[in-house]
PDB file of N, CA and C in Angstrom:
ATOM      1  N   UNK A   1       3.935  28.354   1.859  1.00  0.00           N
ATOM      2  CA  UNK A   1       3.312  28.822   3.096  1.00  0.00           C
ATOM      3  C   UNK A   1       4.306  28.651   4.242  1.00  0.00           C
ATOM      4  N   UNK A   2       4.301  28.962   5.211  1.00  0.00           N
ATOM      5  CA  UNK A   2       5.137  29.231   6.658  1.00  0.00           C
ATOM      6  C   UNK A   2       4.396  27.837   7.440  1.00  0.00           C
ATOM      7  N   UNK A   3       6.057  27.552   8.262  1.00  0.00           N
ATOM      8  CA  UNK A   3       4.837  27.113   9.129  1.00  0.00           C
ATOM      9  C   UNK A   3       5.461  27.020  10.777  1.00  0.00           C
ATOM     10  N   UNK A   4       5.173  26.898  11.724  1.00  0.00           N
ATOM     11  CA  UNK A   4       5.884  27.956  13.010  1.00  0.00           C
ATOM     12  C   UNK A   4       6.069  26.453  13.698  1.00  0.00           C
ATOM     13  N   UNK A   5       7.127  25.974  13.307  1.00  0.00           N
ATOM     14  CA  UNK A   5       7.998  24.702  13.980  1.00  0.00           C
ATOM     15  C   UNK A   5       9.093  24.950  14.634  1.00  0.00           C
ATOM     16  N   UNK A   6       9.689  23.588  14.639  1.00  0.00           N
ATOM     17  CA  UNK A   6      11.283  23.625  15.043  1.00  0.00           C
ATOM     18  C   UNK A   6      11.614  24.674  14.538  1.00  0.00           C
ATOM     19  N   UNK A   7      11.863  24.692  12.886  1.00  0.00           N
ATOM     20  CA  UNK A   7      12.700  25.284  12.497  1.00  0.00           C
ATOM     21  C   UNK A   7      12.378  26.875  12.466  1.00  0.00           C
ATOM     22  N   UNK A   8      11.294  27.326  12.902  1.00  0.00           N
ATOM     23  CA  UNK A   8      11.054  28.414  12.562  1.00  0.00           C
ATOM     24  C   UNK A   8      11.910  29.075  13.970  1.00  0.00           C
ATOM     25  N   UNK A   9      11.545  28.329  15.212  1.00  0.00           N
ATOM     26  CA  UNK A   9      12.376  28.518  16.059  1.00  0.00           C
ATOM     27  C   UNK A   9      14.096  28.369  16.358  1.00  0.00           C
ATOM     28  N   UNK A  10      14.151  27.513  15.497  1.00  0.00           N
ATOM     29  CA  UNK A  10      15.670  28.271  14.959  1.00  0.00           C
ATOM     30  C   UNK A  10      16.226  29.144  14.328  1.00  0.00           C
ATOM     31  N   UNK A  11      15.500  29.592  13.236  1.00  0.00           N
ATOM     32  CA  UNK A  11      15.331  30.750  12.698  1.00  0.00           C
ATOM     33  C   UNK A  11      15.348  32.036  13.231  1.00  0.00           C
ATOM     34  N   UNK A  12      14.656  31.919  14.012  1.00  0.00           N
ATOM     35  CA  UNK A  12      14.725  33.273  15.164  1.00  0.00           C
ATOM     36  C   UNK A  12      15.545  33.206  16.500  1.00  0.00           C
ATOM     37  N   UNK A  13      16.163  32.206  17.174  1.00  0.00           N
ATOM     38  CA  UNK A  13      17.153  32.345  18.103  1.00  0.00           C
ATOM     39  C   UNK A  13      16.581  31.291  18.853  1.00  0.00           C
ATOM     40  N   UNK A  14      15.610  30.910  19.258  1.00  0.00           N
ATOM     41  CA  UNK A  14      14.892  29.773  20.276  1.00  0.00           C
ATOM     42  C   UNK A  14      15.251  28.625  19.904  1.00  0.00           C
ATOM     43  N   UNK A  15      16.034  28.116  19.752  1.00  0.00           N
ATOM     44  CA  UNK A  15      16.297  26.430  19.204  1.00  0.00           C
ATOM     45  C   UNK A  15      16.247  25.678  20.254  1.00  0.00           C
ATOM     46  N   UNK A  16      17.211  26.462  21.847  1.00  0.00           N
ATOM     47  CA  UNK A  16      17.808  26.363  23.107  1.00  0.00           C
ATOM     48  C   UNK A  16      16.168  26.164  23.870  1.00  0.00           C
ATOM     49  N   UNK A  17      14.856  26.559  23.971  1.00  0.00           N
ATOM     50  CA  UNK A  17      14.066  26.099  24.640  1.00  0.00           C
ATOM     51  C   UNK A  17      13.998  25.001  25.184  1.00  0.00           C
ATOM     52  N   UNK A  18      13.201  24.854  26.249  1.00  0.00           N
ATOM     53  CA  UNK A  18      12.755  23.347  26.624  1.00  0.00           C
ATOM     54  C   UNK A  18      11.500  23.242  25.789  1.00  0.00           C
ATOM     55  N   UNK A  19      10.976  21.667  25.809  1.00  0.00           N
ATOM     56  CA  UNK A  19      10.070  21.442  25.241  1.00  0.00           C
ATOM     57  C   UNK A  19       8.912  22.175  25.327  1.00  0.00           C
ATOM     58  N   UNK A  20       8.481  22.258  26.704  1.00  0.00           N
ATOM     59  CA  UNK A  20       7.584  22.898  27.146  1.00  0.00           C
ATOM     60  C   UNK A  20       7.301  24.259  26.857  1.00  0.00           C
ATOM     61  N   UNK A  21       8.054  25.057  26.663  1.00  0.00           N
ATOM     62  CA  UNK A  21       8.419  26.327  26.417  1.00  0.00           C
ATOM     63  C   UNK A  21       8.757  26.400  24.871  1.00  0.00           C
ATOM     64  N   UNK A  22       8.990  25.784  24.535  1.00  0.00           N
ATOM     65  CA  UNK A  22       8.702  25.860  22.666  1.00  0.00           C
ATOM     66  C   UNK A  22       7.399  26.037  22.471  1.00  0.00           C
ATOM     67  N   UNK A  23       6.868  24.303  22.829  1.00  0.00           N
ATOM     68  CA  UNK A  23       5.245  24.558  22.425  1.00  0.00           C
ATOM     69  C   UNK A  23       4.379  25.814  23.327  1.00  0.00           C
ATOM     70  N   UNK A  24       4.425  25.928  24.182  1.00  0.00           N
ATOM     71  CA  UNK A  24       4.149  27.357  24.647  1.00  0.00           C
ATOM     72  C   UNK A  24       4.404  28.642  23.766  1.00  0.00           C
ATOM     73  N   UNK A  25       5.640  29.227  23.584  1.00  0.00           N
ATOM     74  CA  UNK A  25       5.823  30.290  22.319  1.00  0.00           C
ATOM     75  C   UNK A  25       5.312  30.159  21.208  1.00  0.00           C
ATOM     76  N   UNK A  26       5.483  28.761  20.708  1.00  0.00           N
ATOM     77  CA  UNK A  26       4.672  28.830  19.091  1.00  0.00           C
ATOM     78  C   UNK A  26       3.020  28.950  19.376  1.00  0.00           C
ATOM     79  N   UNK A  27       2.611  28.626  20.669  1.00  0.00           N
ATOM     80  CA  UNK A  27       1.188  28.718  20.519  1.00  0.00           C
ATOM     81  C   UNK A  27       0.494  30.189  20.610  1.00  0.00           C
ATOM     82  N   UNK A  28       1.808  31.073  21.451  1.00  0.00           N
ATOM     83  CA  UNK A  28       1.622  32.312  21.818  1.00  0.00           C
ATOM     84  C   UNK A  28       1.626  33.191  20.428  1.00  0.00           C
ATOM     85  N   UNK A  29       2.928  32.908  19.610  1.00  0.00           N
ATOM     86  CA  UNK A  29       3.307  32.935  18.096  1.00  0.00           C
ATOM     87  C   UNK A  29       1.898  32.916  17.395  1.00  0.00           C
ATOM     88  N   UNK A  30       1.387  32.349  17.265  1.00  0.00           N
ATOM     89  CA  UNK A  30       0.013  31.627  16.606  1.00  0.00           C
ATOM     90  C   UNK A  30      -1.051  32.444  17.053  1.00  0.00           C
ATOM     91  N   UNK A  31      -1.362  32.738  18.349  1.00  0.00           N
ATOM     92  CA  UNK A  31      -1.791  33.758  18.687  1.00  0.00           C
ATOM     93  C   UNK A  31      -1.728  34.823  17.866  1.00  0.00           C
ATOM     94  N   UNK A  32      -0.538  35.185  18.673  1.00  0.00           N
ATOM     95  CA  UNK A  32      -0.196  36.556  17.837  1.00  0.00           C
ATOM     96  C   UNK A  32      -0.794  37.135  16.191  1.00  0.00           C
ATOM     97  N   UNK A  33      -0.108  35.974  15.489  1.00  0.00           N
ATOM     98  CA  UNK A  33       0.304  36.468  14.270  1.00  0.00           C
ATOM     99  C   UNK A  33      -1.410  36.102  13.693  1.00  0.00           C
ATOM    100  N   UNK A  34      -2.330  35.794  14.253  1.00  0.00           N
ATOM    101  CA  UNK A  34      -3.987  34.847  13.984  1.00  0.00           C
ATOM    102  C   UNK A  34      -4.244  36.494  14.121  1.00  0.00           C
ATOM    103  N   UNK A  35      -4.013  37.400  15.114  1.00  0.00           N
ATOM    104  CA  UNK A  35      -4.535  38.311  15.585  1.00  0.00           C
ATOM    105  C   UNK A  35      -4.443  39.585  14.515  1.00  0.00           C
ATOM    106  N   UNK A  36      -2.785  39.719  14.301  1.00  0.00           N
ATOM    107  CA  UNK A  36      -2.444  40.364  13.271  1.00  0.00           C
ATOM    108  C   UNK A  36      -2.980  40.735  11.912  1.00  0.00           C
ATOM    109  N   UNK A  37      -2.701  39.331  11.846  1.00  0.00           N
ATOM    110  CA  UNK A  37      -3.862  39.229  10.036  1.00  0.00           C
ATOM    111  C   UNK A  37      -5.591  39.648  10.209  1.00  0.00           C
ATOM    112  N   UNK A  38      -6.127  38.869  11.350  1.00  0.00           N
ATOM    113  CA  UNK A  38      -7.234  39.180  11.541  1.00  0.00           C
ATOM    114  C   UNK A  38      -7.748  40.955  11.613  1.00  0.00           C
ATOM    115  N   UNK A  39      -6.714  41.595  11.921  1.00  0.00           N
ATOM    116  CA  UNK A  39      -7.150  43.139  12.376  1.00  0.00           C
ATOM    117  C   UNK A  39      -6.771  43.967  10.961  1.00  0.00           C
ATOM    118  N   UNK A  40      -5.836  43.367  10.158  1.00  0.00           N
ATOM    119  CA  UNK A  40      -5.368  43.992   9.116  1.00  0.00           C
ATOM    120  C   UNK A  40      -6.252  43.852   7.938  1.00  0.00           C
ATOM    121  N   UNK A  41      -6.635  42.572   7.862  1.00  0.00           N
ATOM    122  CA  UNK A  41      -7.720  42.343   7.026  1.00  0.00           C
ATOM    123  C   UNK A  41      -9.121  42.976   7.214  1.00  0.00           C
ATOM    124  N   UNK A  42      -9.470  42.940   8.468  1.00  0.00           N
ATOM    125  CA  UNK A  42     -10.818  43.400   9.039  1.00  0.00           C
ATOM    126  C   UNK A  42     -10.496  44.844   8.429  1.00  0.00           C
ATOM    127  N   UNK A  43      -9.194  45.492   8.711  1.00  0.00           N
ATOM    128  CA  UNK A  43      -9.058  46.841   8.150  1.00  0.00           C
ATOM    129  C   UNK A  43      -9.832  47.212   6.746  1.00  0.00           C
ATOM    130  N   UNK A  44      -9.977  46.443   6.167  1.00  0.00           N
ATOM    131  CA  UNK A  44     -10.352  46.273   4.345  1.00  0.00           C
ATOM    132  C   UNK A  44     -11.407  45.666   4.106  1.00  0.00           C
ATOM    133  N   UNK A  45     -12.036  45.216   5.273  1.00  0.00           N
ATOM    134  CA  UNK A  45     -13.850  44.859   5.049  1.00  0.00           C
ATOM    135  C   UNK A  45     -14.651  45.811   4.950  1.00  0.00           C
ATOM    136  N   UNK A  46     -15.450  45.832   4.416  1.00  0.00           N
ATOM    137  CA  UNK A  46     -16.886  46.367   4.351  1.00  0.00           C
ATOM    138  C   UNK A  46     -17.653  45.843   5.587  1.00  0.00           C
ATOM    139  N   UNK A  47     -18.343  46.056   6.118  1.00  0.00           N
ATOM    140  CA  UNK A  47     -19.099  45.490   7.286  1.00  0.00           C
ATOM    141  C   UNK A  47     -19.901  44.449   6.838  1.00  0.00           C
ATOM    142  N   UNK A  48     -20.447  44.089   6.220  1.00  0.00           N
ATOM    143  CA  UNK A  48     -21.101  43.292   5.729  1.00  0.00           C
ATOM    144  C   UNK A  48     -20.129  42.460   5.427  1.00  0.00           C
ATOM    145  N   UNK A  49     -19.131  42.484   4.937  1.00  0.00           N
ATOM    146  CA  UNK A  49     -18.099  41.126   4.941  1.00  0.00           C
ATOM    147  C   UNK A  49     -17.306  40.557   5.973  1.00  0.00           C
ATOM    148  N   UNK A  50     -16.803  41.344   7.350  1.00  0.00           N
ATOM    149  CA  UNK A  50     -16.841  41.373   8.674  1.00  0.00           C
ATOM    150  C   UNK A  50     -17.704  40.782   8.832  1.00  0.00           C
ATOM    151  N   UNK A  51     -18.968  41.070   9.092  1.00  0.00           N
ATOM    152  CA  UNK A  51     -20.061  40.581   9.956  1.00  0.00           C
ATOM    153  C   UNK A  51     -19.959  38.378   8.973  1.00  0.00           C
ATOM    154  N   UNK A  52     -19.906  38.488   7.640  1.00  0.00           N
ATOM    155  CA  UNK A  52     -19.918  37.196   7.154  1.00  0.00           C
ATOM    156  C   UNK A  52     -18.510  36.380   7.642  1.00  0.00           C
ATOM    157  N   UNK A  53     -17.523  36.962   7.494  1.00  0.00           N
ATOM    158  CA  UNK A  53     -16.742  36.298   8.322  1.00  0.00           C
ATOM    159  C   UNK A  53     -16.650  36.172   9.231  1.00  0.00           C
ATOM    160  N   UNK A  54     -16.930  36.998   9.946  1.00  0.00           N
ATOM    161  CA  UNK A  54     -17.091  36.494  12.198  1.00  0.00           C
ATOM    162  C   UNK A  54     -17.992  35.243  11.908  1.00  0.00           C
ATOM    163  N   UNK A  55     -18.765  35.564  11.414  1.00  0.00           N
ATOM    164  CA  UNK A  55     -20.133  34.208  11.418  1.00  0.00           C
ATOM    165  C   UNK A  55     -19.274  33.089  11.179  1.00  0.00           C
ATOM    166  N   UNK A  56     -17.952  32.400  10.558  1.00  0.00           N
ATOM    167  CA  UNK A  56     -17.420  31.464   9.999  1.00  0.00           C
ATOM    168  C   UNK A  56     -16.589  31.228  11.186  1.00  0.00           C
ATOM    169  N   UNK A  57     -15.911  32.261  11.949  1.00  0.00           N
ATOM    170  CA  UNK A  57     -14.893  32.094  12.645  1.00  0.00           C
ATOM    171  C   UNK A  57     -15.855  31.529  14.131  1.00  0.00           C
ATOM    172  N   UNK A  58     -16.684  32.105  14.300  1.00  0.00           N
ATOM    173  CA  UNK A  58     -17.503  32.097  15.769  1.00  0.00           C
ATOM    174  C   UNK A  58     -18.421  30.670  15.547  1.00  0.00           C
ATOM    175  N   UNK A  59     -18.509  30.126  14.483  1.00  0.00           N
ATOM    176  CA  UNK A  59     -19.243  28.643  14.193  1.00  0.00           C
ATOM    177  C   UNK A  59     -17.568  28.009  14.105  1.00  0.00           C
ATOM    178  N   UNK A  60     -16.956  28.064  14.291  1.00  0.00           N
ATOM    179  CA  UNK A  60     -15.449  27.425  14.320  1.00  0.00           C
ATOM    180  C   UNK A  60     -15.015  26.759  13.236  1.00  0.00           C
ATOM    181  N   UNK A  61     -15.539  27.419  12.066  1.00  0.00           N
ATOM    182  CA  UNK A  61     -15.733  26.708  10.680  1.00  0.00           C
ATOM    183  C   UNK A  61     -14.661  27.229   9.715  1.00  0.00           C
ATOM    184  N   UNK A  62     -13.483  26.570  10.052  1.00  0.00           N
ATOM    185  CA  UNK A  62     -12.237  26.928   9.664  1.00  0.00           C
ATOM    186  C   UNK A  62     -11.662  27.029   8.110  1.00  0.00           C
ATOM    187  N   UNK A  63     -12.586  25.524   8.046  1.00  0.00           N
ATOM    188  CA  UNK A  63     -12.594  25.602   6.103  1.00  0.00           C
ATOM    189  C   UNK A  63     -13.274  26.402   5.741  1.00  0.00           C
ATOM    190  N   UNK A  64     -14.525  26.580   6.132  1.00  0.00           N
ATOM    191  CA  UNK A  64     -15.481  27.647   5.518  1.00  0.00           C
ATOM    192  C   UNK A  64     -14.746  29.216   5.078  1.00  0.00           C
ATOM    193  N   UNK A  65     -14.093  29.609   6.775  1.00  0.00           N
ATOM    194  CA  UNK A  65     -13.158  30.558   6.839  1.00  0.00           C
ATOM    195  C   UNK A  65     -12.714  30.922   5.915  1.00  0.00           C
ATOM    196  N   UNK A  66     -11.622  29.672   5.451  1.00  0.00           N
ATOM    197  CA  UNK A  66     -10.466  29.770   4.861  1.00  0.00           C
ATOM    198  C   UNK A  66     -10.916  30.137   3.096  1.00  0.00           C
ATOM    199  N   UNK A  67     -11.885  29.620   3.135  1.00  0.00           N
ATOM    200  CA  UNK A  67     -12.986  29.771   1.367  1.00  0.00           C
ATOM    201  C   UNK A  67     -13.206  30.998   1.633  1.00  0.00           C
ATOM    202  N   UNK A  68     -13.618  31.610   2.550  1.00  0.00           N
ATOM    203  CA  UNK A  68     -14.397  32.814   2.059  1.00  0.00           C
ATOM    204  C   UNK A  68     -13.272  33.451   1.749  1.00  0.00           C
ATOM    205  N   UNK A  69     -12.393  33.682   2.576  1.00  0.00           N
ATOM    206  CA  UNK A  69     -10.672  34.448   2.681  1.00  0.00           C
ATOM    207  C   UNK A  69     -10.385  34.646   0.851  1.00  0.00           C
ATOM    208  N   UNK A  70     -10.151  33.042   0.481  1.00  0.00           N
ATOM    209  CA  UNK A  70      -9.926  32.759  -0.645  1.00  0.00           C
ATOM    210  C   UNK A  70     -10.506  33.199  -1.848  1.00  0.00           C
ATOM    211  N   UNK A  71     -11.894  33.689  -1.421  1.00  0.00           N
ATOM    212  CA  UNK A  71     -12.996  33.960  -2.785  1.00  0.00           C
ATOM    213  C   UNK A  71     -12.829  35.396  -2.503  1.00  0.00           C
ATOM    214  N   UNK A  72     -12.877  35.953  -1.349  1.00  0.00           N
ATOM    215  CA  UNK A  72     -13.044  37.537  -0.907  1.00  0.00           C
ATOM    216  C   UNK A  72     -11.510  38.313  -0.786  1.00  0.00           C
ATOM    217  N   UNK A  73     -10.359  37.528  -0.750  1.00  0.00           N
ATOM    218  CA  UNK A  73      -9.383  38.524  -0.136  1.00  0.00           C
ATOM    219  C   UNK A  73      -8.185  37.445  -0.942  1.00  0.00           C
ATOM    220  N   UNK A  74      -8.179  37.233  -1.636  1.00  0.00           N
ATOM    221  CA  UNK A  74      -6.954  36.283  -2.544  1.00  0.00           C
ATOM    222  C   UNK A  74      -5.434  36.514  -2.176  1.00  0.00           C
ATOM    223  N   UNK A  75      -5.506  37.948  -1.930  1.00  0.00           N
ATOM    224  CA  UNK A  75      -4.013  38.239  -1.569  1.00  0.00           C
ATOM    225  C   UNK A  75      -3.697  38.001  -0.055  1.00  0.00           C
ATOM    226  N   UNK A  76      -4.960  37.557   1.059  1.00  0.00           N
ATOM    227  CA  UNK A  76      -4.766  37.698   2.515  1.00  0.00           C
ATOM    228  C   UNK A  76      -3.287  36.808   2.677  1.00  0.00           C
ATOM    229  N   UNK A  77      -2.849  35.575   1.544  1.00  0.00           N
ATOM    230  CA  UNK A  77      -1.784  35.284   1.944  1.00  0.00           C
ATOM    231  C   UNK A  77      -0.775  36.146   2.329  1.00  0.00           C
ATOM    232  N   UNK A  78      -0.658  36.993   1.182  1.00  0.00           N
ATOM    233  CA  UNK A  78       0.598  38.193   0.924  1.00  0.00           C
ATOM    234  C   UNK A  78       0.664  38.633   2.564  1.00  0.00           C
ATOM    235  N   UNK A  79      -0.834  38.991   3.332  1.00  0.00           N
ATOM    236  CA  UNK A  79      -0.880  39.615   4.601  1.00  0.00           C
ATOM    237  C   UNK A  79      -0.286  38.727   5.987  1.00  0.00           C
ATOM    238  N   UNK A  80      -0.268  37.301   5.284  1.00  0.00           N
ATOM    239  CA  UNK A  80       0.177  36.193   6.466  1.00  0.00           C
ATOM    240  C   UNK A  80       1.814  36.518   5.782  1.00  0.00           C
ATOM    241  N   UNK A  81       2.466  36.258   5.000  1.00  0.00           N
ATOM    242  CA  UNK A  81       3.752  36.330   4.950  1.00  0.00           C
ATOM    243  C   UNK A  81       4.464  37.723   5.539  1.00  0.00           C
ATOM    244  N   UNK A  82       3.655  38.939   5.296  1.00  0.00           N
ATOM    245  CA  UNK A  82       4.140  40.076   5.720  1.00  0.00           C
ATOM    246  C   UNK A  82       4.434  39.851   7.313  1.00  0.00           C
ATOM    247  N   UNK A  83       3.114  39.617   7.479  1.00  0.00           N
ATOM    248  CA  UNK A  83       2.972  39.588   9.612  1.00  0.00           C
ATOM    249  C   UNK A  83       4.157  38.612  10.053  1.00  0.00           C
ATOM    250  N   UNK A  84       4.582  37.664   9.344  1.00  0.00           N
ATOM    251  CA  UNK A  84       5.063  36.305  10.094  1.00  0.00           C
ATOM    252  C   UNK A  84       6.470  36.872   9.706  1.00  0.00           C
ATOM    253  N   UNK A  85       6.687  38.055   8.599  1.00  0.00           N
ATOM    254  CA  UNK A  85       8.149  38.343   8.719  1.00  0.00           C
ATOM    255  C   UNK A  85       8.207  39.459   9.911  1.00  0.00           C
ATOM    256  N   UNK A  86       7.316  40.351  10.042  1.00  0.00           N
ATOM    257  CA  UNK A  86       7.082  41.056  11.036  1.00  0.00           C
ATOM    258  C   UNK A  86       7.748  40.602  12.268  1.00  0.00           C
ATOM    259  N   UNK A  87       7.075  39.381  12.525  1.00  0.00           N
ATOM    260  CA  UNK A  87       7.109  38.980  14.023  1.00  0.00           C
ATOM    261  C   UNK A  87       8.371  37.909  14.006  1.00  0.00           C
ATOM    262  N   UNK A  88       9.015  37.534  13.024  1.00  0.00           N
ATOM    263  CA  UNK A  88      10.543  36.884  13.196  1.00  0.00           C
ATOM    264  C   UNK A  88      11.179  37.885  13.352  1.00  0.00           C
ATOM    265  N   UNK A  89      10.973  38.997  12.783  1.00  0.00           N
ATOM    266  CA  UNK A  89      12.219  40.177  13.382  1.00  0.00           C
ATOM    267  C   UNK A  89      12.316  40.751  14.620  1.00  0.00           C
ATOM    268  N   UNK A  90      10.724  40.743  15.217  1.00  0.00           N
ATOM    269  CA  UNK A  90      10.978  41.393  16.576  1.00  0.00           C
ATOM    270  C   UNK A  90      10.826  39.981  17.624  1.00  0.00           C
ATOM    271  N   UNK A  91      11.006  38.958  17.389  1.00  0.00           N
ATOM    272  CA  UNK A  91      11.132  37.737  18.275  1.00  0.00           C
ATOM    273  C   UNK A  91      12.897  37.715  17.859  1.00  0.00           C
ATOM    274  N   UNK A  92      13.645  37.472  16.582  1.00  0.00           N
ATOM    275  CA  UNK A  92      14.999  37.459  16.847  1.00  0.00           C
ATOM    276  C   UNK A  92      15.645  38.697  17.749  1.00  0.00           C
ATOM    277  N   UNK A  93      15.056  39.901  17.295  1.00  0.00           N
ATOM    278  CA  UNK A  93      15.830  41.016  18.429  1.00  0.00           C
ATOM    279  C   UNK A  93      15.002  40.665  20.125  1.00  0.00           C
ATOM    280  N   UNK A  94      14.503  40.300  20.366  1.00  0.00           N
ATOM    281  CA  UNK A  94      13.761  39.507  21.464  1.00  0.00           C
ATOM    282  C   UNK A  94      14.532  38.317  21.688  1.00  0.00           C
ATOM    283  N   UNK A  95      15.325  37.328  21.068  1.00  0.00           N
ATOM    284  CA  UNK A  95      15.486  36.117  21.871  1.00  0.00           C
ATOM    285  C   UNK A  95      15.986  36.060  22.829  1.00  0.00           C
ATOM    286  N   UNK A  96      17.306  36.783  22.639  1.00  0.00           N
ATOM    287  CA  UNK A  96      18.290  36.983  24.049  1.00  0.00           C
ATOM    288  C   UNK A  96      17.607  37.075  25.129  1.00  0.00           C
ATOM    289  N   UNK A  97      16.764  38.128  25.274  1.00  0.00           N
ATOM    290  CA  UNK A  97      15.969  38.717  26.872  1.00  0.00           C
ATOM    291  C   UNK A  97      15.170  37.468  26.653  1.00  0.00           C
ATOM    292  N   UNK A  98      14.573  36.745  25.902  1.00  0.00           N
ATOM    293  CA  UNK A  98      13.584  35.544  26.370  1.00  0.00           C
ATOM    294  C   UNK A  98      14.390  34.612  27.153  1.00  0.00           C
ATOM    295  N   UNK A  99      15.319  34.236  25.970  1.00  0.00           N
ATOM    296  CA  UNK A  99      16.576  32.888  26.935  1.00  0.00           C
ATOM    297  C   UNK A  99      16.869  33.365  28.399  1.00  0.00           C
ATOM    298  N   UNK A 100      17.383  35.132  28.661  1.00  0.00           N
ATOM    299  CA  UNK A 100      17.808  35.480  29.624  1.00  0.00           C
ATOM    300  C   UNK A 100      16.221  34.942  30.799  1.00  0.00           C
ATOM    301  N   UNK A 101      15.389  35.399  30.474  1.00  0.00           N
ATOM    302  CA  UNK A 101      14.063  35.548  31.745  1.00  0.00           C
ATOM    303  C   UNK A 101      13.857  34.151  31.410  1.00  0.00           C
ATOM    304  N   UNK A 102      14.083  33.714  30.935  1.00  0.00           N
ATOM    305  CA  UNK A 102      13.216  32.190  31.041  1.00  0.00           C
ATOM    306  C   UNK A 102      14.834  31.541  32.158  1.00  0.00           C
ATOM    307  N   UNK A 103      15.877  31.741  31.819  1.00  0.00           N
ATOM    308  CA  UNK A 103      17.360  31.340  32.771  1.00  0.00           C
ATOM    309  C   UNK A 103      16.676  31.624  34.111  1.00  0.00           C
ATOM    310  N   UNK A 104      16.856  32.871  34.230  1.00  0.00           N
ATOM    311  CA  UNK A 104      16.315  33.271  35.607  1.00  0.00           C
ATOM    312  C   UNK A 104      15.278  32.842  36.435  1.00  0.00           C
ATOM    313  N   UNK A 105      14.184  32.237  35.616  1.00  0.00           N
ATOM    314  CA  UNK A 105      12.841  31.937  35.670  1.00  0.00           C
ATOM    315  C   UNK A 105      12.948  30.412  36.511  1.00  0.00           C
ATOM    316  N   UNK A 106      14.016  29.854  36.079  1.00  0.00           N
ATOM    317  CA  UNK A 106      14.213  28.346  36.045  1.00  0.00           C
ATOM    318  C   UNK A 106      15.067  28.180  37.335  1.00  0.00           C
ATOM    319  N   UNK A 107      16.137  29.349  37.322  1.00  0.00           N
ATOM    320  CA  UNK A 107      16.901  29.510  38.819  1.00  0.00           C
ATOM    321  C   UNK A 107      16.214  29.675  39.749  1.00  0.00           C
ATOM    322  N   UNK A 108      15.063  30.362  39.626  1.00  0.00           N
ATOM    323  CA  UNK A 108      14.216  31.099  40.520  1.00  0.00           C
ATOM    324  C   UNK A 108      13.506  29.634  40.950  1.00  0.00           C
ATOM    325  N   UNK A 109      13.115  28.877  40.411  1.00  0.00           N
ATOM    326  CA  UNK A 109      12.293  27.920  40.852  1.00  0.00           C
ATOM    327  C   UNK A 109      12.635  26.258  41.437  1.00  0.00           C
ATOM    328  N   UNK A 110      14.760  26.701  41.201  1.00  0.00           N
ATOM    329  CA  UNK A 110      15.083  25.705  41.475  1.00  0.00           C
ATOM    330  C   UNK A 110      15.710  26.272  42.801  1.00  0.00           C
ATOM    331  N   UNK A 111      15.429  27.098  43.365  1.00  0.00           N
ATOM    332  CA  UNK A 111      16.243  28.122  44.588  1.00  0.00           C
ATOM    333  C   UNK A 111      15.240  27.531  46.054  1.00  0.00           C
TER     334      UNK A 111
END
């Protein structure tokens, strides 16, 4: 399984963050890629299996979640590895302009 750390942020060009701004991106990261899977999968529900999974996600019932995923969609991993390579490729062609606006960002506030 993946998992969106240090190293993943080295992996893609961000090593150079501040603290603050790491945990910020990976949470944005996490975001993201939660969103991804969620819409791709929903793509391949039946409504009736939609409607049973919102019910798991909206009771914040994460294990539950993660069982139904498991009993109903076995391959949803395959769909988390796809997305998370997805989004290392367009965050490495992205790092530069991040390092750059976050530089600027930091000048700007020390001006």
């Amino acid at each position: 399984m993946f998992r969106l750390d240090e190293q993943f942020l080295k992996d893609v060009g961000l090593e150079s963050l501040p603290v603050v701004e790491k945990n910020k991106i990976l949470k944005d990261i996490y975001e993201t890629l939660e969103m991804r899977v969620g819409m791709r999968l929903a793509d391949n529900m039946r409504d009736e299996q939609l409607e049973e999974f919102e019910g798991h996600i909206q009771k914040k019932d994460q294990a539950a979640a993660l069982k139904w995923l498991e009993t109903n969609f076995p391959d949803y991993k395959d769909t988390v590895a796809q997305e998370i390579e997805k989004l290392k490729q367009e965050i490495t062609q992205a790092a530069p302009q991040i390092l750059i606006e976050l530089q600027k960002s930091t000048a700007d506030n020390l001006a």
